[in-house]
Protein backbone atom coordinates (compact mmCIF):
# COMPACT_ATOMS: atom_id res chain seq x y z
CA UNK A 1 97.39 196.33 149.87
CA UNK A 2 98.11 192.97 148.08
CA UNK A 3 96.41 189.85 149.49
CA UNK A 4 97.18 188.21 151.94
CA UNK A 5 97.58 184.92 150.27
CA UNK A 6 100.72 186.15 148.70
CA UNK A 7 104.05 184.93 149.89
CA UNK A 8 107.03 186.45 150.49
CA UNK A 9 109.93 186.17 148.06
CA UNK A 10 112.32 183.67 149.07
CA UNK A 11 115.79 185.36 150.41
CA UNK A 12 118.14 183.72 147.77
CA UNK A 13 116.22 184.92 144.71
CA UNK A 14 115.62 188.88 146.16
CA UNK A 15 119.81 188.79 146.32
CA UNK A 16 119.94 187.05 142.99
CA UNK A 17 117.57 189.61 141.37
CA UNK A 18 119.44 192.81 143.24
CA UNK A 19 122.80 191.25 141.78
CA UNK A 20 121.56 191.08 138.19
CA UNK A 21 120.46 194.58 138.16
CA UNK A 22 121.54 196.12 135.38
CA UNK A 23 124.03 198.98 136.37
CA UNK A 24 122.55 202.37 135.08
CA UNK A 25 121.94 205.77 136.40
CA UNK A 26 118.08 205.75 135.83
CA UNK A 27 117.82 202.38 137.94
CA UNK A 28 115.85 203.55 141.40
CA UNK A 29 114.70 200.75 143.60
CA UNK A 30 111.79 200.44 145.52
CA UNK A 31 109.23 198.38 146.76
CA UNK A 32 106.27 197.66 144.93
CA UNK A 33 103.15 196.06 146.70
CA UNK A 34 105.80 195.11 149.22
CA UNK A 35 108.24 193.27 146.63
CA UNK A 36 111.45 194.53 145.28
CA UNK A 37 111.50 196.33 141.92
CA UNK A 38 113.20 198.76 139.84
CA UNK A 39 111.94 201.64 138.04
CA UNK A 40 113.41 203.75 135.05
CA UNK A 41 112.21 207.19 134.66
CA UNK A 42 109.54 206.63 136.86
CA UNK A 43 108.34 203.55 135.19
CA UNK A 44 108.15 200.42 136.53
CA UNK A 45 111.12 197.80 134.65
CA UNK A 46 110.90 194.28 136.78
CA UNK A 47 110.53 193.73 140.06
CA UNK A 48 109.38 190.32 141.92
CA UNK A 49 106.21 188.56 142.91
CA UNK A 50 106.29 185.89 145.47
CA UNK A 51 109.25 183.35 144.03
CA UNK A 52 108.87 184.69 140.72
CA UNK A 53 110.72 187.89 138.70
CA UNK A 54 108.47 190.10 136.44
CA UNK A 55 109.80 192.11 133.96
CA UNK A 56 108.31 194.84 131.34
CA UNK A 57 108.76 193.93 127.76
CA UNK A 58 105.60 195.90 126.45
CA UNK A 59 102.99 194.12 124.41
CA UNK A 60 104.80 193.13 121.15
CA UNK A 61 107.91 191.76 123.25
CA UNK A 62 105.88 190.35 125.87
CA UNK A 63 104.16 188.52 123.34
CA UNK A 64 107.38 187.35 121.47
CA UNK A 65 108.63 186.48 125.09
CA UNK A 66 106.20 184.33 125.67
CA UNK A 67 105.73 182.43 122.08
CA UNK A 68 109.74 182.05 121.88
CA UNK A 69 111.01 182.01 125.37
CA UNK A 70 108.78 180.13 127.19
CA UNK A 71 107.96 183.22 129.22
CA UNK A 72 104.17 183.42 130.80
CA UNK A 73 102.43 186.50 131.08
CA UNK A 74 102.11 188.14 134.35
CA UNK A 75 98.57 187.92 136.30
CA UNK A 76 99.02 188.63 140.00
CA UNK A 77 95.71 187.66 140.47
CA UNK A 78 93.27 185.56 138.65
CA UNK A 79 92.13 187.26 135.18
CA UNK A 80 94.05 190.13 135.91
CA UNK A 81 96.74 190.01 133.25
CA UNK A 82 99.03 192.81 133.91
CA UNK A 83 99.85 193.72 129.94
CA UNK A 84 103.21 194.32 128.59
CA UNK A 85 104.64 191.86 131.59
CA UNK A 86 106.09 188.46 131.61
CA UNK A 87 107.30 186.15 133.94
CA UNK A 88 111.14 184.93 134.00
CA UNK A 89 111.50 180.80 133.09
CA UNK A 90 112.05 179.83 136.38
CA UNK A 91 115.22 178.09 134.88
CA UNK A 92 116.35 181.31 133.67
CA UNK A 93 115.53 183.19 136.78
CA UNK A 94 117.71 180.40 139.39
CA UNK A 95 120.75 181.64 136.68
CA UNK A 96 122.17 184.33 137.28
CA UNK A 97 123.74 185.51 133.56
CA UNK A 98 120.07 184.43 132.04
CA UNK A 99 118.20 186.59 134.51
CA UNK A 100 120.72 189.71 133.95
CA UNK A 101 119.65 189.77 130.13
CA UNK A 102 116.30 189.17 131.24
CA UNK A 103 116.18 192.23 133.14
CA UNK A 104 118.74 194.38 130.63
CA UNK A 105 115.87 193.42 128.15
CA UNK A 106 113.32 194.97 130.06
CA UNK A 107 115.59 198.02 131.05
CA UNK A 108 116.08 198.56 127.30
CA UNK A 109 112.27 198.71 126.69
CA UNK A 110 111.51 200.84 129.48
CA UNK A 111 114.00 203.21 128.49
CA UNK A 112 111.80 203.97 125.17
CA UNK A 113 109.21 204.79 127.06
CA UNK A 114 107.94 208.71 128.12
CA UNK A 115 109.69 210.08 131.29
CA UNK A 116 106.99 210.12 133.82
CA UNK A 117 106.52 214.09 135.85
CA UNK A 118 108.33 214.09 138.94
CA UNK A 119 105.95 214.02 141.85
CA UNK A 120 106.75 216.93 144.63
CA UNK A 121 106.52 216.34 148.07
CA UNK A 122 102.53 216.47 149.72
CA UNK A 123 101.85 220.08 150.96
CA UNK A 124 104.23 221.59 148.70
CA UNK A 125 102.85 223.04 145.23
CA UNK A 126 105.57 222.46 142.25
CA UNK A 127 107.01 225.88 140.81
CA UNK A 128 104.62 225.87 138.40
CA UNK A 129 101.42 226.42 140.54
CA UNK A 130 103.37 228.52 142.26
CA UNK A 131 104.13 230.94 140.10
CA UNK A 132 100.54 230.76 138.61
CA UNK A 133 99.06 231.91 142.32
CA UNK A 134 101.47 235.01 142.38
């Protein structure tokens, strides 16, 4: 559950961020800790937090992010730096064309990345258990 001290993200940017979305079939939206985000094969590629956009670069272009484009990393709370994730310039995240490459950056990153197993639904066992109790 996140704190309760976080805010909620303001109505302009959540349409500014759904806008910039890069097109693609592995794009599936959903809420995480009760912020919008997109995920790519199960992993997580930017979402928000409060009135700012996070996206995944992993930790060699996080790191460039933040040495070249004055990017910050990402700690949703105090000395808990999420690794691998920046914040958007606020500059670039108010603009629409700069946050779309922001977040077709972090699509293109997360697409290297493993596929992670589909989940099944509770109380049903996937078809591998399955066949191993038969």
């Amino acid at each position: 559950m996140p704190p309760s001290s976080w805010k909620k993200s303001p109505p302009d940017l959540i349409e500014r961020f759904a806008t910039a979305l890069p097109a693609h079939l592995d794009i599936v939206r959903k809420p995480m800790f009760g912020y919008p985000a997109a995920f790519a094969n199960g992993n997580m590629v930017c979402g928000l937090f409060q009135d700012s956009v996070v996206v995944r670069l992993g930790k060699e272009g996080a790191s460039q992010a933040v040495s070249e484009d004055r990017a910050e990393q990402f700690a949703p709370m105090p000395g808990r730096v999420m690794t691998g994730y920046v914040l958007v310039p606020a500059a670039d995240a108010l603009d629409a064309k700069a946050l779309a490459a922001w977040l077709q950056r972090a699509l293109e990153f997360t697409l290297t990345l493993p596929k992670k197993p589909g989940r099944s639904p509770p109380g049903k066992a996937s078809s591998a258990k399955a066949k191993r109790k038969q």
